[in-house]
PDB file of N, CA and C in Angstrom:
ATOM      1  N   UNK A   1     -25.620  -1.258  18.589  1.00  0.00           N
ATOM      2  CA  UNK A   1     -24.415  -2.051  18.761  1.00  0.00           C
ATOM      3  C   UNK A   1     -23.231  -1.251  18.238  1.00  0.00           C
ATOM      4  N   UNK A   2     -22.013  -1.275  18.798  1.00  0.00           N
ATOM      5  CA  UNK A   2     -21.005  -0.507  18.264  1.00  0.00           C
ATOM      6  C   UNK A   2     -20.160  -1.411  16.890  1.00  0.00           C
ATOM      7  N   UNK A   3     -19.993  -0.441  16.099  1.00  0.00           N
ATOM      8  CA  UNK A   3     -19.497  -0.872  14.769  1.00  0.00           C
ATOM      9  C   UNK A   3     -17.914  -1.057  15.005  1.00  0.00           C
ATOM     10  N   UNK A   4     -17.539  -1.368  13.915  1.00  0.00           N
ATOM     11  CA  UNK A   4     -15.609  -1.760  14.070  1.00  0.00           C
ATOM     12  C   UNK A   4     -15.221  -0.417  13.668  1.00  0.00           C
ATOM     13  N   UNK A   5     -14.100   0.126  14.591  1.00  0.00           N
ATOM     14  CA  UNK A   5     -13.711   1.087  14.582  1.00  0.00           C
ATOM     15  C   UNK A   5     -12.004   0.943  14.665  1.00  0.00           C
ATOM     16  N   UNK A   6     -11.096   1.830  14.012  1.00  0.00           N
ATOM     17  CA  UNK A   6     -10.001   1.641  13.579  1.00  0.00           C
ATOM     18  C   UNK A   6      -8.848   2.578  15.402  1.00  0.00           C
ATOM     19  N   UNK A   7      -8.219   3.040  15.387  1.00  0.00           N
ATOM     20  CA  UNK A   7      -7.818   3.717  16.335  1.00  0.00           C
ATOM     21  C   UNK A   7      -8.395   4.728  16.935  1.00  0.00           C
ATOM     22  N   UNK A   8      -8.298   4.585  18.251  1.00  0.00           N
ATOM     23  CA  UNK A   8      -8.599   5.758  19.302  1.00  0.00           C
ATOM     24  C   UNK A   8      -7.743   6.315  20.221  1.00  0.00           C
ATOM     25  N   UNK A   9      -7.901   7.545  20.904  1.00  0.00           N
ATOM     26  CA  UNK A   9      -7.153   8.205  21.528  1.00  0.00           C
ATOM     27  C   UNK A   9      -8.115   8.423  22.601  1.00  0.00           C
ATOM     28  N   UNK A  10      -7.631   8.478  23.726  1.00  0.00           N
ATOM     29  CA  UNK A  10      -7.887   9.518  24.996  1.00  0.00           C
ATOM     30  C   UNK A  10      -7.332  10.689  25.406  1.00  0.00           C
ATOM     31  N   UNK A  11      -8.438  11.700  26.228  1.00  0.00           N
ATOM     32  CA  UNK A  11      -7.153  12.471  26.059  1.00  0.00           C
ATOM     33  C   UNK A  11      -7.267  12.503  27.074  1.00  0.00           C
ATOM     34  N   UNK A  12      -6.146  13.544  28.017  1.00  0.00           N
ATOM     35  CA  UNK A  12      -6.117  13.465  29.593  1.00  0.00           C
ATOM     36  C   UNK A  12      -7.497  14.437  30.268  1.00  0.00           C
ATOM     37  N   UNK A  13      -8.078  14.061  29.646  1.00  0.00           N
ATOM     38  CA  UNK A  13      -9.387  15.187  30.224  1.00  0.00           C
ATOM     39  C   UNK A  13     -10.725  13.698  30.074  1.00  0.00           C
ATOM     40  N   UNK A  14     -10.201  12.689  29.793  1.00  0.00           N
ATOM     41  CA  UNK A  14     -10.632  11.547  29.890  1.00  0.00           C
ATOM     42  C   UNK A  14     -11.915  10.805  28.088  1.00  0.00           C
ATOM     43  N   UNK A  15     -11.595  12.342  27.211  1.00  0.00           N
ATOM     44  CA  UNK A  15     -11.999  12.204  26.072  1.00  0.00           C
ATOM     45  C   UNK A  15     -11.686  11.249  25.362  1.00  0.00           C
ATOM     46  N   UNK A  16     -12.585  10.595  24.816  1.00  0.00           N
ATOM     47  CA  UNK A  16     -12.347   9.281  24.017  1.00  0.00           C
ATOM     48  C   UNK A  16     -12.908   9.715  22.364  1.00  0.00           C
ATOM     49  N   UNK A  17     -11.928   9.742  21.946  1.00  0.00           N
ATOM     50  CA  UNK A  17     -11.888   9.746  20.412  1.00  0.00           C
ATOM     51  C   UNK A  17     -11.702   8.700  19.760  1.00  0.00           C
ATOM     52  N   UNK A  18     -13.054   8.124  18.484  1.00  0.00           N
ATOM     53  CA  UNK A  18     -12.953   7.093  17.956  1.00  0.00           C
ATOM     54  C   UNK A  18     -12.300   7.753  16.486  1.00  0.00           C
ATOM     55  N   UNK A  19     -11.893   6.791  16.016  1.00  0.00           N
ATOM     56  CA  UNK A  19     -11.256   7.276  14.284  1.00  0.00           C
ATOM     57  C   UNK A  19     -11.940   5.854  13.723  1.00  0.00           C
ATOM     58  N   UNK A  20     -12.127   5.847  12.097  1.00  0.00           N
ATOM     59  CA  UNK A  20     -12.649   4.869  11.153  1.00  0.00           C
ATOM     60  C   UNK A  20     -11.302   4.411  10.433  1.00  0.00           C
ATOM     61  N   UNK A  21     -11.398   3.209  10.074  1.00  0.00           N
ATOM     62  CA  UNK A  21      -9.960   2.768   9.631  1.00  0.00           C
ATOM     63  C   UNK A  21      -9.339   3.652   8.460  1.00  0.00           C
ATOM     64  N   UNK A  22     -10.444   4.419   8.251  1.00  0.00           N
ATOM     65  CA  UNK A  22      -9.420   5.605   7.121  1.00  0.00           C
ATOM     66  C   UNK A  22      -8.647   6.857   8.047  1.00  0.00           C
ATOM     67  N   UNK A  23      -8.827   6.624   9.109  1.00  0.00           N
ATOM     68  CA  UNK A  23      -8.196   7.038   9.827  1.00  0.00           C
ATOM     69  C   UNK A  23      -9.174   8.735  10.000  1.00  0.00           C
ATOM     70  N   UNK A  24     -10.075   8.962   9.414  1.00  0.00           N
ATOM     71  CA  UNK A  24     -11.299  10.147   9.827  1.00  0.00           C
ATOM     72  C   UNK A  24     -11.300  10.071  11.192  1.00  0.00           C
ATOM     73  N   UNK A  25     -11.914  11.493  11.757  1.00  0.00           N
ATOM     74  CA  UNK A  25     -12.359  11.193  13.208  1.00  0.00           C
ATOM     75  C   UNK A  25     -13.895  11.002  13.196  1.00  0.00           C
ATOM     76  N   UNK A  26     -14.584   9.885  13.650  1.00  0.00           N
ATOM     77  CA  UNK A  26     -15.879   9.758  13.286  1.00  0.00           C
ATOM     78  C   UNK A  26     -16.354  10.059  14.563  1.00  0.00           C
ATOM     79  N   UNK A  27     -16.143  10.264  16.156  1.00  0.00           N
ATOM     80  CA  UNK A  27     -17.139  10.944  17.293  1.00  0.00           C
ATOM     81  C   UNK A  27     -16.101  10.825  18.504  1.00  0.00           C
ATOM     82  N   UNK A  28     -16.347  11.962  18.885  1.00  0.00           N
ATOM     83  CA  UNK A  28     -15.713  11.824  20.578  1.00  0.00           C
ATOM     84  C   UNK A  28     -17.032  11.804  21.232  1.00  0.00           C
ATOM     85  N   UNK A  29     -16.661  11.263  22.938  1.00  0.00           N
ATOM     86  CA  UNK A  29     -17.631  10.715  23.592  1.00  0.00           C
ATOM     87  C   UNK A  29     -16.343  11.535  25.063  1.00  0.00           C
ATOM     88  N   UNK A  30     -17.562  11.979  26.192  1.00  0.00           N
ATOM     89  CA  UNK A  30     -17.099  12.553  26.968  1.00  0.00           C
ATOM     90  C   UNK A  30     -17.213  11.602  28.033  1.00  0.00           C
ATOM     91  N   UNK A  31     -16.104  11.133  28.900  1.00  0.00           N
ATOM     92  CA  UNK A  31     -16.375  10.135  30.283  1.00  0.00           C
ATOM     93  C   UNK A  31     -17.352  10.893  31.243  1.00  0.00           C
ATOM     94  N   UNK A  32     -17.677   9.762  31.671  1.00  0.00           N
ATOM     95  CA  UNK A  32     -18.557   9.903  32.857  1.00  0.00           C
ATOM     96  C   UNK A  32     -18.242   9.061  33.843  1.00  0.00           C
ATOM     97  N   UNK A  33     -18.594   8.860  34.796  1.00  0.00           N
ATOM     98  CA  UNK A  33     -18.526   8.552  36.198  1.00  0.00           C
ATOM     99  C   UNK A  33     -20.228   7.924  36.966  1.00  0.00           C
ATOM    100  N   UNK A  34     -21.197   8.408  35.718  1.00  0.00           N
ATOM    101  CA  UNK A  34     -22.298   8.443  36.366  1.00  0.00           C
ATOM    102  C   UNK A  34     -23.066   6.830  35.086  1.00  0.00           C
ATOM    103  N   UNK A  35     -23.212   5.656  35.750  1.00  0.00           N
ATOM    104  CA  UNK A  35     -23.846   4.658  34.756  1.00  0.00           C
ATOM    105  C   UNK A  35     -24.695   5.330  34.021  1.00  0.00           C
ATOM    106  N   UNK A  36     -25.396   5.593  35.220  1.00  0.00           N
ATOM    107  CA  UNK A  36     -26.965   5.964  34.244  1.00  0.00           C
ATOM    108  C   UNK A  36     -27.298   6.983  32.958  1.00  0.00           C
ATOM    109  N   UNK A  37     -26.035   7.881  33.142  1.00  0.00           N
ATOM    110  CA  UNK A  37     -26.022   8.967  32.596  1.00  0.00           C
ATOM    111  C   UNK A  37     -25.262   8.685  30.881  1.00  0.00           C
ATOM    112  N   UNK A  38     -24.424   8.071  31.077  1.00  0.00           N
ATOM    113  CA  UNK A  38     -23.837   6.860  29.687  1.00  0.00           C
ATOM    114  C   UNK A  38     -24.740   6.119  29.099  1.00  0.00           C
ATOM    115  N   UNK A  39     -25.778   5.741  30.237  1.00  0.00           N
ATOM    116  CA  UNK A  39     -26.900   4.695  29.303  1.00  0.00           C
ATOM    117  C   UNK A  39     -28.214   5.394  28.884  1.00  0.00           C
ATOM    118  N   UNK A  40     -28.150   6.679  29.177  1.00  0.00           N
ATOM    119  CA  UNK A  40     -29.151   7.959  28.679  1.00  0.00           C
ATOM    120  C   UNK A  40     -28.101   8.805  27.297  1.00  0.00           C
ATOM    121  N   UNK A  41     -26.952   8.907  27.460  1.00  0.00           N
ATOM    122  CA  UNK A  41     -26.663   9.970  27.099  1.00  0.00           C
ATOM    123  C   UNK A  41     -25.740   9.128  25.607  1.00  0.00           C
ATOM    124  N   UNK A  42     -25.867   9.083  24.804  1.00  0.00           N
ATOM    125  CA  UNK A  42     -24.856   8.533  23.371  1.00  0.00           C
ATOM    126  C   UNK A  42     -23.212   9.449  23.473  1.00  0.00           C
ATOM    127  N   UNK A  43     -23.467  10.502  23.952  1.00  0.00           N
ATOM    128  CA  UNK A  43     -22.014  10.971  23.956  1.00  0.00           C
ATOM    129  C   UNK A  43     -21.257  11.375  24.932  1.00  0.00           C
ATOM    130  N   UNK A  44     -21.626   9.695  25.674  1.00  0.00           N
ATOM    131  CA  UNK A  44     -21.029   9.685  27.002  1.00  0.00           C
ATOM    132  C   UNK A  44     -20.539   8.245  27.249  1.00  0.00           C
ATOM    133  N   UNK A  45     -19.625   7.961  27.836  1.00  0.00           N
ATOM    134  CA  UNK A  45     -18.896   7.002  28.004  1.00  0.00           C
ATOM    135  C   UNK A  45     -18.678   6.424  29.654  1.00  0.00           C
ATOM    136  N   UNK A  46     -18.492   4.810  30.184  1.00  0.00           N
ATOM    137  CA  UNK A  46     -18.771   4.817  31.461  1.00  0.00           C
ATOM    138  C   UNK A  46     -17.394   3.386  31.396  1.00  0.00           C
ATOM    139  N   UNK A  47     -16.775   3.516  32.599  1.00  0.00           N
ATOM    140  CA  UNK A  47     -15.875   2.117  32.655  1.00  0.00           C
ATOM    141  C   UNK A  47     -15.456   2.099  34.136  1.00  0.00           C
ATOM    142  N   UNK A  48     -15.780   0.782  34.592  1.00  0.00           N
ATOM    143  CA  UNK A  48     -15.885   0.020  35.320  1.00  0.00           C
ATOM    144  C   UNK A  48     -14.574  -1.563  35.569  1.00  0.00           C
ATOM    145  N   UNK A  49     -14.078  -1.809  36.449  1.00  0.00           N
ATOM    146  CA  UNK A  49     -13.498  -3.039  36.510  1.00  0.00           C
ATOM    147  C   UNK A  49     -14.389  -4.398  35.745  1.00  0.00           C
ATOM    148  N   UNK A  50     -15.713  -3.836  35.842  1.00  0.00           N
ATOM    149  CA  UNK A  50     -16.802  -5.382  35.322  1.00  0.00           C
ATOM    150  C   UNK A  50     -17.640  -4.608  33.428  1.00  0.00           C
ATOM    151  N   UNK A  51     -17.636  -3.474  33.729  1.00  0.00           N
ATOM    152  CA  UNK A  51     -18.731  -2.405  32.984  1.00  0.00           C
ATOM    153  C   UNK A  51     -18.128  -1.364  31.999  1.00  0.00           C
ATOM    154  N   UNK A  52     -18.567  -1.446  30.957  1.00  0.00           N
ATOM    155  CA  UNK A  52     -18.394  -0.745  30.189  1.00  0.00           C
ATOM    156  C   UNK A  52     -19.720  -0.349  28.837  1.00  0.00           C
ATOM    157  N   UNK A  53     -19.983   1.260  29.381  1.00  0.00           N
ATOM    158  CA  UNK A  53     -21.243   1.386  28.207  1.00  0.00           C
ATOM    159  C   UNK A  53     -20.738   2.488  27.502  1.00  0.00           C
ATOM    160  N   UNK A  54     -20.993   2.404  26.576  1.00  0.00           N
ATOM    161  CA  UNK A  54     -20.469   2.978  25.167  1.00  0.00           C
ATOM    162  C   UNK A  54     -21.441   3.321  24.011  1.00  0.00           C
ATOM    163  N   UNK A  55     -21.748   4.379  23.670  1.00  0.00           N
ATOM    164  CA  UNK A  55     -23.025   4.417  22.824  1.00  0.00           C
ATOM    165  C   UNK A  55     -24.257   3.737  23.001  1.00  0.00           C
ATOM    166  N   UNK A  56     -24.486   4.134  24.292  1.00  0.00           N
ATOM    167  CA  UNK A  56     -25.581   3.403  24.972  1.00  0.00           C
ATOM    168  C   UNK A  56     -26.040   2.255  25.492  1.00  0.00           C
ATOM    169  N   UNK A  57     -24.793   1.587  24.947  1.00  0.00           N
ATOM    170  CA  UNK A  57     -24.908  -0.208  25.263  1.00  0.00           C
ATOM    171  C   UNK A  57     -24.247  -0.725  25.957  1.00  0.00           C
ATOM    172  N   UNK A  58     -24.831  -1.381  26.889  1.00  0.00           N
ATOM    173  CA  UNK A  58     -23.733  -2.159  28.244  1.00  0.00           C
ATOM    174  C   UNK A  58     -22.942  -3.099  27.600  1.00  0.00           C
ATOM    175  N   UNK A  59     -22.038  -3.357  28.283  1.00  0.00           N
ATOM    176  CA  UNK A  59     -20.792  -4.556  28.076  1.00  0.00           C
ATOM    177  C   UNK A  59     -20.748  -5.141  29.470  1.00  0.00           C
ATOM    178  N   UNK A  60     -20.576  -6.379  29.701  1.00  0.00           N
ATOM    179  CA  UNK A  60     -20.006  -7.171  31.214  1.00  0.00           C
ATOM    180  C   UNK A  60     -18.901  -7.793  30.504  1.00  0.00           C
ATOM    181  N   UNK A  61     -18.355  -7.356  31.679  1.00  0.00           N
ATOM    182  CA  UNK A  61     -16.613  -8.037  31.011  1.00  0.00           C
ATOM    183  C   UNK A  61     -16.641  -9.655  31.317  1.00  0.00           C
ATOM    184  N   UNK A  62     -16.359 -10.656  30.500  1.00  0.00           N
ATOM    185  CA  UNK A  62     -16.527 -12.360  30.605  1.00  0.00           C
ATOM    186  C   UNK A  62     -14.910 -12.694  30.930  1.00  0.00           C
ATOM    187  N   UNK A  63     -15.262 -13.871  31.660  1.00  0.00           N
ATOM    188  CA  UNK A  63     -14.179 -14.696  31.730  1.00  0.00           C
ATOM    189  C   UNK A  63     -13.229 -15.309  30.464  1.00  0.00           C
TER     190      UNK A  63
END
């Protein structure tokens, strides 16, 4: 499950950098394009209009 995390950045290469509220950088995660490959891979990232997996764990976006 993903923990509480303080600010992040993207960068234009689609890098997602998490920071801890002390403001450390605690992991970048590289986008992907590929589901399956986000839900294999921990340092990979996937987003969708409905979908979002993130350290291996799906999200469905709710009403």
């Amino acid at each position: 499950m993903v923990g509480q995390c303080g600010p992040y950045k993207v960068e234009r290469d689609g890098t997602l950098h998490l920071t801890s509220g002390e403001g450390d950088l605690d992991e970048s995660l590289r986008l992907t394009h590929l589901r399956r490959e986000a839900l294999e891979n921990g340092k990979t990232y996937f987003v969708s209009k409905k979908t979002m997996i993130l350290r291996k764990v799906k999200y469905e976006r709710s009403k």
